[in-house]
Protein backbone atom coordinates (compact mmCIF):
# COMPACT_ATOMS: atom_id res chain seq x y z
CA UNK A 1 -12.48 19.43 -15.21
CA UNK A 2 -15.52 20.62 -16.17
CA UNK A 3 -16.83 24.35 -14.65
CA UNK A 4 -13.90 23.63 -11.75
CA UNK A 5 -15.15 20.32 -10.75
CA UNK A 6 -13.41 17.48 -11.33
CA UNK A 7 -15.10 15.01 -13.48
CA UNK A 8 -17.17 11.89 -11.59
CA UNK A 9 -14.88 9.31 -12.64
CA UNK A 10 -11.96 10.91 -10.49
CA UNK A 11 -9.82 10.35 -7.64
CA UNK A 12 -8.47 14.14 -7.97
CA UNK A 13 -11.11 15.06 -4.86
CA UNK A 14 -11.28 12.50 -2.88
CA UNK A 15 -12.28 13.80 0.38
CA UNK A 16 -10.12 13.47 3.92
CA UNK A 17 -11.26 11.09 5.76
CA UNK A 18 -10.60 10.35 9.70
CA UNK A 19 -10.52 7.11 11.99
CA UNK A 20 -10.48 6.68 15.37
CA UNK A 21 -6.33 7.03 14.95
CA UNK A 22 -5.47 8.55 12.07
CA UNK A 23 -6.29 11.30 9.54
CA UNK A 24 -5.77 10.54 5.80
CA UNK A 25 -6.28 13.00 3.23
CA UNK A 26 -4.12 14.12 -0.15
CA UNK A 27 -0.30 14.68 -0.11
CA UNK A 28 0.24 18.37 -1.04
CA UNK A 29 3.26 20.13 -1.88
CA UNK A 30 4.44 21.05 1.84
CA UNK A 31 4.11 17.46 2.32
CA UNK A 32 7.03 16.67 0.60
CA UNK A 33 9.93 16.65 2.78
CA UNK A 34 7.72 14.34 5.77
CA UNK A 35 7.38 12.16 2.29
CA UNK A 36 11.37 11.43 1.86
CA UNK A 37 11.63 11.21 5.45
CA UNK A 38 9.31 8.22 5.77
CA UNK A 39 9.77 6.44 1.92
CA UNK A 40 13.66 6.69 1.94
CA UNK A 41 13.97 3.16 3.50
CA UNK A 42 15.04 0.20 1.72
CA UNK A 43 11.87 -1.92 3.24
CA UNK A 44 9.74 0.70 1.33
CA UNK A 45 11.29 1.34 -1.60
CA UNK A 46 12.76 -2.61 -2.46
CA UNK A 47 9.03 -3.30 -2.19
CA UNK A 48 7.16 -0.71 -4.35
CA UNK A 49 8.69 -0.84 -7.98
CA UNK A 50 8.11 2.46 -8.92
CA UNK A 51 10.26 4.48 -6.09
CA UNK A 52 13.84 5.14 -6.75
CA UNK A 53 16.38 4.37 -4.04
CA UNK A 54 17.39 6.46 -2.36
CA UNK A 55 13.63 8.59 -2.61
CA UNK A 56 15.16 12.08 -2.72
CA UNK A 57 13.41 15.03 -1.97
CA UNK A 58 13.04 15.77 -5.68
CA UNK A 59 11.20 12.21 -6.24
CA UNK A 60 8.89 13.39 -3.54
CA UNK A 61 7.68 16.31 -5.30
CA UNK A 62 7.22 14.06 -8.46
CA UNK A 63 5.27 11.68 -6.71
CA UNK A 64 2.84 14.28 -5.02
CA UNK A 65 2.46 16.04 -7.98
CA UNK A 66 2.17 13.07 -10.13
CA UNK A 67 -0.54 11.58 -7.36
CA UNK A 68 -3.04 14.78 -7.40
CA UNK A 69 -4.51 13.73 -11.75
CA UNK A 70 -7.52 12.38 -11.82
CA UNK A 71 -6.29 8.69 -12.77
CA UNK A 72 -3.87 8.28 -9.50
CA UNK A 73 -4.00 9.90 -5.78
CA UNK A 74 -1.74 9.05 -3.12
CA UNK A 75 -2.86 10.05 0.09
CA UNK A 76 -1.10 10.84 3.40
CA UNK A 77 -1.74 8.65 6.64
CA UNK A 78 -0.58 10.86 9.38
CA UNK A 79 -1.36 9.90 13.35
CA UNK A 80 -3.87 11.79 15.15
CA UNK A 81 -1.97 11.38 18.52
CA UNK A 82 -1.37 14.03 20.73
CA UNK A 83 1.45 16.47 19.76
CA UNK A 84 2.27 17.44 16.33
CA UNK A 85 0.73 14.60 13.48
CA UNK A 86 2.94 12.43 11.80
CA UNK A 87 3.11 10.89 8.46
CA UNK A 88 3.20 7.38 8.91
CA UNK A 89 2.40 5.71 5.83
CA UNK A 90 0.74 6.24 2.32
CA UNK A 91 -1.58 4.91 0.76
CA UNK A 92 -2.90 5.35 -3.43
CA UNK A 93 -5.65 4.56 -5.47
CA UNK A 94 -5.41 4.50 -9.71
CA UNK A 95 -8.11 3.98 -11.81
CA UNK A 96 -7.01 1.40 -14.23
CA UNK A 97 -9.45 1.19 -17.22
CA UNK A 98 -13.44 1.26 -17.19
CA UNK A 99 -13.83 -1.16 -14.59
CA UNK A 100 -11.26 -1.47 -11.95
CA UNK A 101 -9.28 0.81 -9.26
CA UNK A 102 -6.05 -0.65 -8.25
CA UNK A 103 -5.20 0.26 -4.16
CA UNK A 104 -0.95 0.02 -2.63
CA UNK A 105 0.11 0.93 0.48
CA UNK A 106 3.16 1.59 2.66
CA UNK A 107 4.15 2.13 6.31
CA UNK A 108 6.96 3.42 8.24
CA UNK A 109 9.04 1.20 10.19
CA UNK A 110 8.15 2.76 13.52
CA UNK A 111 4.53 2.53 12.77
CA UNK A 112 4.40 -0.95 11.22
CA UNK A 113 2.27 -4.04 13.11
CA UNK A 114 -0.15 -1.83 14.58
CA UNK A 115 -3.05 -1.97 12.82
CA UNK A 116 -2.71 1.43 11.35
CA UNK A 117 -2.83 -0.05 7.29
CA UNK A 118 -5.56 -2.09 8.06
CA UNK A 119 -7.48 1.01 9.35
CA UNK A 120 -6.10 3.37 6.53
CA UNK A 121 -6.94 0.97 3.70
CA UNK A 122 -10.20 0.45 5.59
CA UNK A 123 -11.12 3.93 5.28
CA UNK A 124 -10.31 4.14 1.92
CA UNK A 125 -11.58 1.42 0.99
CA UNK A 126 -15.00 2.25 2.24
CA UNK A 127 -14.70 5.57 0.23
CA UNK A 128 -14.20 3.85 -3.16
CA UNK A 129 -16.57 1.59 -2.74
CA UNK A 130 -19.30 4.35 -2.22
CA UNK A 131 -17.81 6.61 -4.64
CA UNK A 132 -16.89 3.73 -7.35
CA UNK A 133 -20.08 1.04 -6.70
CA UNK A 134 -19.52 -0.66 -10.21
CA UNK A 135 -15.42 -0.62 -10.24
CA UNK A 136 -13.89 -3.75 -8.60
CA UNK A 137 -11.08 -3.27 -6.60
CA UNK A 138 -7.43 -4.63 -6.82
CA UNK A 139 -4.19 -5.30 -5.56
CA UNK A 140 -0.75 -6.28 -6.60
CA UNK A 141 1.34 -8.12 -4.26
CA UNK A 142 4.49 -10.13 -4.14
CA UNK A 143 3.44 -13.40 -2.48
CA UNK A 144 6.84 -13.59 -0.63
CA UNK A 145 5.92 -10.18 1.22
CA UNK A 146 3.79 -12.14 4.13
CA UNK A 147 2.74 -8.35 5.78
CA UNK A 148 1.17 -7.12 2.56
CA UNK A 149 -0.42 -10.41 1.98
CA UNK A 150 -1.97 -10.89 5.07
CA UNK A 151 -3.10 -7.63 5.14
CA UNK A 152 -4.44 -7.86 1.74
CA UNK A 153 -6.63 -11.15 2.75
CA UNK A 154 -7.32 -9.71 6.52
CA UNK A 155 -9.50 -6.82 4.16
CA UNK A 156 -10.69 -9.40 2.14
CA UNK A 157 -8.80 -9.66 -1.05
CA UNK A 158 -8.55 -12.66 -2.99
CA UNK A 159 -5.83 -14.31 -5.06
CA UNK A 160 -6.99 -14.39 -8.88
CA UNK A 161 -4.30 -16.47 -9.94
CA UNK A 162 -3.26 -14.24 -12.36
CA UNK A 163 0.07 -12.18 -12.74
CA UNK A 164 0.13 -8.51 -11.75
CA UNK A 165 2.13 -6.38 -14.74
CA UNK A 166 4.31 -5.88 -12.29
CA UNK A 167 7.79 -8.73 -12.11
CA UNK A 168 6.59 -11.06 -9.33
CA UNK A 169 3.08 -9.76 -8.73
CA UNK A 170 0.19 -11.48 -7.99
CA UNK A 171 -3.69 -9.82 -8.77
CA UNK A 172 -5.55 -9.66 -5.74
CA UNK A 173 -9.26 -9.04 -5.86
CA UNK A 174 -11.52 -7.52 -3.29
CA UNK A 175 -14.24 -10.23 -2.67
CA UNK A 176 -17.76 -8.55 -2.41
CA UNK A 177 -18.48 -8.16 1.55
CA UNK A 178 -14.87 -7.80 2.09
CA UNK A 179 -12.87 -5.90 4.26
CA UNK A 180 -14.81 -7.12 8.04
CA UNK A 181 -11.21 -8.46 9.04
């Protein structure tokens, strides 16, 4: 950082942003514990390669902690329903060389098939493209997992035909204009 600000080409301020359901800002410490509640689920962590099973408290505190450097940020989705908010999801963003930011996502059961990625990723989406004009924005994505692939093309992502660096991945690209779903 240079005189306390983080540098330009950095996620590590991202601002919070809000949608007509949901609030979405930066995981933070006292985050943690709403973090293993929601990722310790087979459906999540079978599906994103890099969380352990079973996501432990401890692997929650990695996670936010390794998600707040400049290169990576995973943010919270929490509900802006009446009551106390919930964390229903997450959602990250990594810089991956010069040119590109790489997006993932993932919902709670409870909160899945309501639209509430689509908005999220929306959001975010939205934000990196006015923050990030020249960086093209990916995806990896299992072509068997139907929910993240739909989503993925319902925002306007592409298949490149090419193989994530992930086992079983496809690259997805975000196709200028996208995202009307």
């Amino acid at each position: 950082m240079l005189f306390g600000r983080a540098p330009r080409d950095s996620l590590a301020d991202l601002p919070p942003l809000a949608t007509a359901r949901l609030s979405i800002r930066g995981l933070a410490p006292g985050d943690a514990d709403a973090l293993r509640r929601l990722t310790d689920d087979p459906a999540i962590t079978g599906a994103v390669d890099f969380l352990p099973a079973p996501f432990t408290l401890q692997d929650a505190h990695d996670l936010i902690r390794g998600g707040a450097r400049a290169q990576d940020r995973f943010l919270g989705i929490w509900t802006r329903e009446a009551g106390a908010p919930a964390l229903v999801g997450v959602v990250g963003a990594h810089l991956r060389g010069p040119g590109t930011i790489e997006i993932g996502t993932w919902i709670g059961g409870a909160a899945r098939g309501r639209g509430l990625a689509f908005e999220a990723v929306s959001a975010l989406l939205a934000l990196l493209a006015r923050r990030f004009p020249a960086r093209a924005v990916v995806a990896e994505c299992r072509p068997g997992n139907v929910a993240s692939w739909g989503l993925l093309r319902k925002l306007g992502f592409r298949d490149t035909g090419e193989d994530g660096h992930r086992p079983g991945r496809r690259v997805l690209r975000l196709e200028a204009g996208g995202g009307q779903g």
